[in-house]
Protein backbone atom coordinates (compact mmCIF):
# COMPACT_ATOMS: atom_id res chain seq x y z
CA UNK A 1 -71.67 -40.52 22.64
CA UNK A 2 -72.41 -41.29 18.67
CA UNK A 3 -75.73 -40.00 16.99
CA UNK A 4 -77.83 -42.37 14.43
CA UNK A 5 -80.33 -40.36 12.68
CA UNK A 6 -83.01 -39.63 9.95
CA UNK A 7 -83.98 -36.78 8.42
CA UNK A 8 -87.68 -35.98 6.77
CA UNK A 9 -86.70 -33.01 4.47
CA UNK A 10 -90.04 -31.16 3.75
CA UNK A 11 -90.28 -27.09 2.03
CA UNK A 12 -91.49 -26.05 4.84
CA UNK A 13 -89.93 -27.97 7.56
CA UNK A 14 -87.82 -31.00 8.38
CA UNK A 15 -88.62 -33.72 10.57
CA UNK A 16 -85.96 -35.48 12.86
CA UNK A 17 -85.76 -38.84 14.55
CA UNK A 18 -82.46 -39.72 15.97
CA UNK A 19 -80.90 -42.03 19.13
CA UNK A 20 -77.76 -42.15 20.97
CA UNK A 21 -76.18 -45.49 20.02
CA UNK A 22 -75.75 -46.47 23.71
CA UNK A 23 -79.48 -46.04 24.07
CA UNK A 24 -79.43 -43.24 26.39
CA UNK A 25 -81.19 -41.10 24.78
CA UNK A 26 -83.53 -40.27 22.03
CA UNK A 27 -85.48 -37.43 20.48
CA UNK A 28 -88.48 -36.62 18.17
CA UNK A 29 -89.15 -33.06 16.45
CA UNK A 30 -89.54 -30.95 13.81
CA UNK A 31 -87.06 -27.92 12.54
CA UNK A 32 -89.03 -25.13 10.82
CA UNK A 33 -88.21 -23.26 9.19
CA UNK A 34 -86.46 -25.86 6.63
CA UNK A 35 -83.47 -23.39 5.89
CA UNK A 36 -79.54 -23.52 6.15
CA UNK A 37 -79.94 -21.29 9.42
CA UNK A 38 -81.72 -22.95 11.36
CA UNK A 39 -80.71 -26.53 10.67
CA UNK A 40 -77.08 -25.63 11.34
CA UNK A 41 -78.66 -24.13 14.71
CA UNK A 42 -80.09 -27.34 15.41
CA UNK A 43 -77.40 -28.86 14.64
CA UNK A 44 -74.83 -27.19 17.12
CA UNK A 45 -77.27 -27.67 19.96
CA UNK A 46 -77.01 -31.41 19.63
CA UNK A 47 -75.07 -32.95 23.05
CA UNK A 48 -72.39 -34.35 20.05
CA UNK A 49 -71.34 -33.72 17.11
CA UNK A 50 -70.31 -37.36 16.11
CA UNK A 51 -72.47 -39.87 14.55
CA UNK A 52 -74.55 -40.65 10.96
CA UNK A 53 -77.66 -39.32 9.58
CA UNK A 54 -79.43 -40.74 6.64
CA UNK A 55 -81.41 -38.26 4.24
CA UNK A 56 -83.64 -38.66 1.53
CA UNK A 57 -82.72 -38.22 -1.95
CA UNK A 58 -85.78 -35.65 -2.81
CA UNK A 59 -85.06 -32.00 -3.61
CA UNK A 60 -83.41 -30.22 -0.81
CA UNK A 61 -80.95 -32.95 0.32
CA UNK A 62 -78.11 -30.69 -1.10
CA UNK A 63 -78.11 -28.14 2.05
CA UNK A 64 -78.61 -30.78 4.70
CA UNK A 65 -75.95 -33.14 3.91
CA UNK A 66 -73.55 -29.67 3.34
CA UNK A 67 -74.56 -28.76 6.68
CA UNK A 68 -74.14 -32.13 8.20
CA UNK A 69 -70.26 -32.40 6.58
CA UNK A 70 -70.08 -28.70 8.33
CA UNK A 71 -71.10 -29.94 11.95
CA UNK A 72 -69.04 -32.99 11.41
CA UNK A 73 -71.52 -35.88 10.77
CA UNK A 74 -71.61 -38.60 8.23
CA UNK A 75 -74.32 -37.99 5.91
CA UNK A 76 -75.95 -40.93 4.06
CA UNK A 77 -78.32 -40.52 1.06
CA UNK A 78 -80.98 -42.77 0.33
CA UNK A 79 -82.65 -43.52 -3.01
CA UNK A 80 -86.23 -42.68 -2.51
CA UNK A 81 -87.72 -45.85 -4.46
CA UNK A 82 -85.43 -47.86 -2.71
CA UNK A 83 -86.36 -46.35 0.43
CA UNK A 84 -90.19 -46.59 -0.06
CA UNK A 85 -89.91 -50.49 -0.89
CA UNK A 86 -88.01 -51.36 2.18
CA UNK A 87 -90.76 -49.95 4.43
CA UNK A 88 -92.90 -52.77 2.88
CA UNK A 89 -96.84 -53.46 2.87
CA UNK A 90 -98.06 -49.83 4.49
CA UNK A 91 -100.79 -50.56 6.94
CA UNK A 92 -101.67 -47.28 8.41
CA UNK A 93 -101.05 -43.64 7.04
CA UNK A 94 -97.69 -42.82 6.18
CA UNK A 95 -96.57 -39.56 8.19
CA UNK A 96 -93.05 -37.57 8.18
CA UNK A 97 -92.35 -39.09 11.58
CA UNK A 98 -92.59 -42.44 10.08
CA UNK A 99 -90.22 -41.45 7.53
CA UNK A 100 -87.86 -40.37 9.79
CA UNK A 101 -88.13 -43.15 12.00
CA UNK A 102 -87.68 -45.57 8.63
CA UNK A 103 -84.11 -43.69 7.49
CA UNK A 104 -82.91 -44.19 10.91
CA UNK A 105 -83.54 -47.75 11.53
CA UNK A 106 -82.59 -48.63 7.66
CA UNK A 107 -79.59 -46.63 8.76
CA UNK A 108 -79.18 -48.64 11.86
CA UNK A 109 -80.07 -51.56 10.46
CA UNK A 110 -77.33 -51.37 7.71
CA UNK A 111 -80.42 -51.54 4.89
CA UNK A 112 -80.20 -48.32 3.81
CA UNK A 113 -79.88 -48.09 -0.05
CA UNK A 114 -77.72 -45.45 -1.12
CA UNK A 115 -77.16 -43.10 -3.45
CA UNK A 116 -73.84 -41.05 -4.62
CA UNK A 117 -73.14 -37.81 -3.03
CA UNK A 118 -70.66 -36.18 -5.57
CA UNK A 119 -68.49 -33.69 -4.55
CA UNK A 120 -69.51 -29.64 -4.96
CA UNK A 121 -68.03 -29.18 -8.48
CA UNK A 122 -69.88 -32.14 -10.07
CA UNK A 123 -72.91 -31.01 -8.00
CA UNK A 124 -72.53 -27.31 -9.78
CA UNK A 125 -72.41 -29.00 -13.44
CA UNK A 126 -75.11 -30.73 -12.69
CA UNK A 127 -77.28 -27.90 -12.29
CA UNK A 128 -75.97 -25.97 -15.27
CA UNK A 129 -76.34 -29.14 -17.56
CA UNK A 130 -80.21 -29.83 -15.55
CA UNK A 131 -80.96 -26.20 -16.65
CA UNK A 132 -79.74 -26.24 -19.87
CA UNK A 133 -81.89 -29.92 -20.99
CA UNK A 134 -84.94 -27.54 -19.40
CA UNK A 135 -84.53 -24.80 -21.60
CA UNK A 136 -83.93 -26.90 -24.41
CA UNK A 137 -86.87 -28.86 -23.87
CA UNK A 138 -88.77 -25.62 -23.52
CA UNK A 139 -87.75 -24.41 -26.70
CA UNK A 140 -88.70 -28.08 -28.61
CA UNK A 141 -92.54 -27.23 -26.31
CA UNK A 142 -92.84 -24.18 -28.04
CA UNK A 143 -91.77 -25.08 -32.04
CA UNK A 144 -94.69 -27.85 -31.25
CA UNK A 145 -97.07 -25.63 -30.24
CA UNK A 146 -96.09 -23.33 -33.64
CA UNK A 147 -96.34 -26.42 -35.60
CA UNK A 148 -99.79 -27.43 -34.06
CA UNK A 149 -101.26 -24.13 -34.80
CA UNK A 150 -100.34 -24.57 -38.32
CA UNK A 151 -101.23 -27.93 -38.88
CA UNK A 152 -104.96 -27.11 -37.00
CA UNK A 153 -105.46 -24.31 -39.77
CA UNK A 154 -104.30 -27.16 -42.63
CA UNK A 155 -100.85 -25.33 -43.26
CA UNK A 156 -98.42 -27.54 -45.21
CA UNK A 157 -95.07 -28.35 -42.97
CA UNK A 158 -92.47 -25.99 -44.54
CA UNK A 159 -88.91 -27.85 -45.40
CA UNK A 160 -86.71 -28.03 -43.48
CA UNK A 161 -88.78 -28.91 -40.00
CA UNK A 162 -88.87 -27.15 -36.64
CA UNK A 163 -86.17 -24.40 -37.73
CA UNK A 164 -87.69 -23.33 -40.83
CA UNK A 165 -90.43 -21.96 -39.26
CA UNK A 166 -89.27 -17.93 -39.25
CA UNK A 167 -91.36 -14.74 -39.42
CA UNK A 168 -90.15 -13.86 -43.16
CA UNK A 169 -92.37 -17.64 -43.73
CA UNK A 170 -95.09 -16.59 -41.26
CA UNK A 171 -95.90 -13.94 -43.90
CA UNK A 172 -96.27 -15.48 -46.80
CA UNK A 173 -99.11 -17.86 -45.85
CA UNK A 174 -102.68 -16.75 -45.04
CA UNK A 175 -103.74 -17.51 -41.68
CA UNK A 176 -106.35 -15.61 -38.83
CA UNK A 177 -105.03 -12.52 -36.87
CA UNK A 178 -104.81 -14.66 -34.21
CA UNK A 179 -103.28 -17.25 -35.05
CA UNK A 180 -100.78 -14.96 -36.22
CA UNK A 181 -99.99 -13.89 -32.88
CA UNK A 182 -99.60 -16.66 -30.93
CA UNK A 183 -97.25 -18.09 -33.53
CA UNK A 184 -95.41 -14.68 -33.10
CA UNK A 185 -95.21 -15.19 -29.44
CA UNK A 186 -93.81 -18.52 -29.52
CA UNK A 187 -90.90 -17.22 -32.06
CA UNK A 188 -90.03 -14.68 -30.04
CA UNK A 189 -90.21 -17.29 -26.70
CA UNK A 190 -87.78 -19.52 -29.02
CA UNK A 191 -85.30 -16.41 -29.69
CA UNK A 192 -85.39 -15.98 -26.34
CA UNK A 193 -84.57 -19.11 -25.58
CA UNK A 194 -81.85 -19.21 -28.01
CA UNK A 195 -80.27 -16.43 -26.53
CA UNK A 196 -80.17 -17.78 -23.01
CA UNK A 197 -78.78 -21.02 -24.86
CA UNK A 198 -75.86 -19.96 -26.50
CA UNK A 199 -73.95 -18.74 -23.28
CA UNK A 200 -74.23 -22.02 -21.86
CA UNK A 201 -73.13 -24.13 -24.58
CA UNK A 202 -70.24 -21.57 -25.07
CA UNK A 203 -68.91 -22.29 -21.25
CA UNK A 204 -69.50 -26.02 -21.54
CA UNK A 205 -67.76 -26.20 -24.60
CA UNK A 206 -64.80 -24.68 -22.60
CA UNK A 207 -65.71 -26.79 -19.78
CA UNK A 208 -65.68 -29.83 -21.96
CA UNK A 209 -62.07 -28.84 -23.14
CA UNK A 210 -60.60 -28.70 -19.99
CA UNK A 211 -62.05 -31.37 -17.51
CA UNK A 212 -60.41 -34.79 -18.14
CA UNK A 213 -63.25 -36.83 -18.33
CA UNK A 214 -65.28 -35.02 -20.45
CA UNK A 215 -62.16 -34.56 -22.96
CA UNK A 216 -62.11 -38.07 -22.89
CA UNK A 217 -65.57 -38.79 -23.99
CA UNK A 218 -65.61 -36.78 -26.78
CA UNK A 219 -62.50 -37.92 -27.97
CA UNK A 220 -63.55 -41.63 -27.38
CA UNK A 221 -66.67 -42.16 -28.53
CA UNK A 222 -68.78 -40.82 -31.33
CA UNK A 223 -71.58 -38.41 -31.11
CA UNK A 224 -70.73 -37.54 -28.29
CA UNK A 225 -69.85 -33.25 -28.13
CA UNK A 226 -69.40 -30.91 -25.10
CA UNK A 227 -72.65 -30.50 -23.89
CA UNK A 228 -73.57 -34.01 -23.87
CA UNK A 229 -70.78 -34.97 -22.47
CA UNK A 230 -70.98 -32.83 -19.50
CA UNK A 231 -74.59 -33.87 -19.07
CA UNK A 232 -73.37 -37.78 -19.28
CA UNK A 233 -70.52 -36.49 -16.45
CA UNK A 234 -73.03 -34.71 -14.29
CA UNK A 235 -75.06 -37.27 -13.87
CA UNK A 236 -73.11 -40.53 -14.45
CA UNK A 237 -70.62 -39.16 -11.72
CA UNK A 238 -68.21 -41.88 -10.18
CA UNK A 239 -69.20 -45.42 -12.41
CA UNK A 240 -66.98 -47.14 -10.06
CA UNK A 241 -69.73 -47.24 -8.07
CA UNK A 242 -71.60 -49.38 -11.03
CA UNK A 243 -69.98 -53.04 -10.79
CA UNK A 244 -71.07 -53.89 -14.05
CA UNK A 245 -72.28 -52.69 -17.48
CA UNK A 246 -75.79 -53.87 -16.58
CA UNK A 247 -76.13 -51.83 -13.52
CA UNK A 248 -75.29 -48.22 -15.28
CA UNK A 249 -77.85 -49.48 -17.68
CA UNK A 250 -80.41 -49.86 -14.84
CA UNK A 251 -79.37 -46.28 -13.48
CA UNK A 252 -80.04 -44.24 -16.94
CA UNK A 253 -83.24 -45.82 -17.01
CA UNK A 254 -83.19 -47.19 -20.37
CA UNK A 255 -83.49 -50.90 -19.65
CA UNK A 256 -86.48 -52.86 -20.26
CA UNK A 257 -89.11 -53.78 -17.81
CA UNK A 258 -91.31 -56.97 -18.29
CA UNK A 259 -94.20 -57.91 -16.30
CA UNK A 260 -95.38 -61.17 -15.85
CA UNK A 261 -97.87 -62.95 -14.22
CA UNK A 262 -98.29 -66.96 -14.54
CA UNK A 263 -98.46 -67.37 -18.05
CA UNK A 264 -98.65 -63.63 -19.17
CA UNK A 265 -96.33 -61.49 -19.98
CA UNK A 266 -97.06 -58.16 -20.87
CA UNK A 267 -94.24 -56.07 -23.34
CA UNK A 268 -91.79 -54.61 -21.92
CA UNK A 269 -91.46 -50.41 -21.66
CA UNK A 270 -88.51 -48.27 -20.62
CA UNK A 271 -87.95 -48.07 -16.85
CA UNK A 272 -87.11 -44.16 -17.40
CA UNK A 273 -86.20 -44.39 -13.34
CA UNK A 274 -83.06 -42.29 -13.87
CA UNK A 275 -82.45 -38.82 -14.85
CA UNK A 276 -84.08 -37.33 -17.63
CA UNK A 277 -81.40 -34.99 -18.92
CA UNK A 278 -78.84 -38.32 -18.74
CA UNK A 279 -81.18 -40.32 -21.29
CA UNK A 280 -81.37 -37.10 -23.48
CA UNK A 281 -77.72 -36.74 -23.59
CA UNK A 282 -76.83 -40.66 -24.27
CA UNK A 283 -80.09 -40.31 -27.03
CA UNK A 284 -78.83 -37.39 -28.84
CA UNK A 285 -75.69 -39.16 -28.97
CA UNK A 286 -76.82 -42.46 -30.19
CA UNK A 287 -78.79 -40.69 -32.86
CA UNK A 288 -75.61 -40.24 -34.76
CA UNK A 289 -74.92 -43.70 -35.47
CA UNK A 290 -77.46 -43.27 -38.33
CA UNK A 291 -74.35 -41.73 -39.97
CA UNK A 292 -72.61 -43.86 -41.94
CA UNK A 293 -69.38 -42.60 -40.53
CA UNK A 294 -70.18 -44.25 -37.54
CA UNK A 295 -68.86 -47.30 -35.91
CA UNK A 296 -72.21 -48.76 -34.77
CA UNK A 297 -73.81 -47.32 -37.70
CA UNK A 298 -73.97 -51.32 -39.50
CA UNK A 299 -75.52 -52.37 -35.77
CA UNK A 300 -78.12 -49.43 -36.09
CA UNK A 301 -79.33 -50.46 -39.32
CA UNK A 302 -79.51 -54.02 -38.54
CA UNK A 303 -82.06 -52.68 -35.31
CA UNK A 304 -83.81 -50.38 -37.79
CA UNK A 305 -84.85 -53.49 -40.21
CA UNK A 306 -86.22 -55.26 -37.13
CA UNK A 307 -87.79 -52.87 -34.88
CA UNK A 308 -87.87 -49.59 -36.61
CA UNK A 309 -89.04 -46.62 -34.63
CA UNK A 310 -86.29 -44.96 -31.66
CA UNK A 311 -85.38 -48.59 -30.98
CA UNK A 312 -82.11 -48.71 -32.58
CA UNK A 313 -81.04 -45.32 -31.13
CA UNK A 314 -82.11 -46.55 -27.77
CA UNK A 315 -80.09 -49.52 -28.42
CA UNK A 316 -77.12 -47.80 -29.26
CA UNK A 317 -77.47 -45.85 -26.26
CA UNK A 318 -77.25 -48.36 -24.14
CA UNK A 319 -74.54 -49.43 -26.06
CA UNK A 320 -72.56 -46.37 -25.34
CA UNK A 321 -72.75 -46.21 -21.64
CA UNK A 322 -71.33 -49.72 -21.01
CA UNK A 323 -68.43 -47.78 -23.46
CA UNK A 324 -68.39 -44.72 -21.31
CA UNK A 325 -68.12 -46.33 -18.18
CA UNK A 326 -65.24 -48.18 -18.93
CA UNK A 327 -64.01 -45.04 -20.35
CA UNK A 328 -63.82 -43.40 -16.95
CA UNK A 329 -62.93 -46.55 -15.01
CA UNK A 330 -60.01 -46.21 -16.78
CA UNK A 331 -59.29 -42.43 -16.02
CA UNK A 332 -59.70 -43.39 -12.15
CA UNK A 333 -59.74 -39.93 -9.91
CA UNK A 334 -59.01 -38.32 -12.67
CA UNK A 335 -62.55 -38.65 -14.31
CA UNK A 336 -64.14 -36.23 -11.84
CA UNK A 337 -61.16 -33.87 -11.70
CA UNK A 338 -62.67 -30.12 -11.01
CA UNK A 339 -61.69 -27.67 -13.67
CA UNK A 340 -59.80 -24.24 -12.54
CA UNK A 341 -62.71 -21.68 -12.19
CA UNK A 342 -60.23 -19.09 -13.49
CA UNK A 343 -59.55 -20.63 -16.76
CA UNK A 344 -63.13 -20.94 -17.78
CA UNK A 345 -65.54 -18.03 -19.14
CA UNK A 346 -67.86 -16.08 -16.50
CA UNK A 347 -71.44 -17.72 -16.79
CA UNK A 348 -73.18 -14.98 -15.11
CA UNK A 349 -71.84 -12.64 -17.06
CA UNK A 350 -72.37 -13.77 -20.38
CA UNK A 351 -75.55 -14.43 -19.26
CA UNK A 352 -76.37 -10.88 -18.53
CA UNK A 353 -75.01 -9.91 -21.80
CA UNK A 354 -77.29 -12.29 -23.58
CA UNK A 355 -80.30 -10.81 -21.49
């Protein structure tokens, strides 16, 4: 007896719609809670422990497909936009037994778009790179919030930008109690920050030094350093999976959507459909190609007369991950080679130290 399957994954519970592939039988429910327990429960009171589920790729999908590797299933992710377009024109309210019912026949069907399930130690960089593009964009959230403050009371930018901003400045310039405060607060919310920081970019540095494919993208292409390297890593994962240079482009989300309709065609904008921290990472490496050290620096420029604006970084982005795809083609297996935990500082505990 083989199992096809799909599984609804849902905070609070998970919905399941699976049949035997002989058609003998077939079953409907719900597991709640939605927790590692109780789906591996479920799990081993299934009459086999042989067949294919597909999942969603929404938050969660980490645990199930663990657990489904654990009881000896194939687990298949499925890329949610994908997903939702192959259940076409809705025509009556979508529930989570429809969307169970959907994986499974996708799955059965051999429709099922697909996403990459990397393996735990690409999973694990992924969250520390995820979590270091959130604090960083926290701490970017608060110096704008400083800087509106100022600018709402008529305070001259000081030189020197975001960073200049210190408490040594905030007293030399006459501005309400208040206001005085709250910029307080958000300096000590960016020291904070900075603190937290510092820890991580030490251990991905050291990460970066040791993992082969990372090594090789900072020694290949320019602009790109330790953290954004890792980032690009995390998220990139196996590009053999990519069959061409316009495909990865379509995946970071920085190619350009037109619509058009008979004779109109509105501009096109940035698809941003991938992952946010990947676009950061390829952007804040493209930005150095305003340098004139750089090898795409004449390219940049040439963008820059044209467009102006982020255009020629974005450009040069997408410039760079054709590069870094071919890159780690080249490396093979050895691209997403895991990194001996031993050899690499303690994150946890320089984090407490920082705290």
């Amino acid at each position: 007896m083989r199992i096809l399957g799909g599984l609804d994954v849902h905070r609070s519970q998970i919905t399941y719609d699976w049949v035997s592939v002989d058609g003998g039988e077939a079953r409907r429910g719900r597991i709640v809670p939605a927790s590692r327990v109780e789906l591996r429960s479920w799990l081993e009171g299934l009459p086999c422990s042989e067949g294919d589920f597909a999942v969603e790729a929404t938050t969660g999908w980490r645990f199930v497909v663990e657990e489904l590797g654990r009881a000896g299933f194939v687990a298949h992710l499925a890329e949610p936009a994908d997903t939702s377009a192959a259940r076409g024109r809705k025509r009556r309210a979508k529930t989570d037994r429809a969307d169970a019912r959907l994986l499974r026949e996708l799955l059965s069907q051999g429709r099922l778009p697909e996403s990459w399930i990397g393996p735990s130690h690409i999973l694990d960089l992924r969250e520390t790179t995820r979590l270091r593009h959130t604090l960083s964009a926290q701490r970017t959230q608060w110096y704008q919030r400083i800087h509106a403050d100022l600018y709402h009371l008529g305070v001259a930018k000081p030189q020197g930008g975001l960073a200049a901003v210190s408490r040594e400045w905030l007293k030399t310039i006459d501005v309400p109690a208040a206001v005085r405060y709250a910029i307080g607060v958000g300096l000590a919310e960016v020291d904070h920050l900075n603190a937290v920081i510092r820890p991580i970019d030490r251990w991905l540095g050291a990460y970066s030094r040791l993992q082969p494919g990372c090594r090789a993208l900072c020694e290949n292409h320019y602009g790109v350093g330790p953290v954004t390297a890792a980032t690009i890593l995390a998220e990139v994962g196996d590009v053999r999976r990519f069959h061409d240079g316009d495909a990865i482009v379509r995946y970071t989300g920085l190619d350009i959507t037109v619509h058009s309709s008979d004779t109109k065609t509105r501009p096109g904008r940035l698809a941003r459909q991938g992952p946010p921290a990947l676009r950061w990472a390829l952007y804040e490496a493209a930005m150095s190609a305003s340098r004139a050290g750089s090898p795409d620096h004449a390219y940049y420029q040439r963008v820059k007369q044209r467009k102006g604006g982020k255009r020629p970084a974005l450009s040069v982005a997408r410039k760079l991950i054709r590069r870094i795809r071919h890159t780690l083609i080249e490396l093979d297996d050895q691209a997403l080679a895991p990194v001996d935990p031993h050899r690499l500082p303690n994150l946890e505990e320089t984090m407490h130290t920082a705290a």
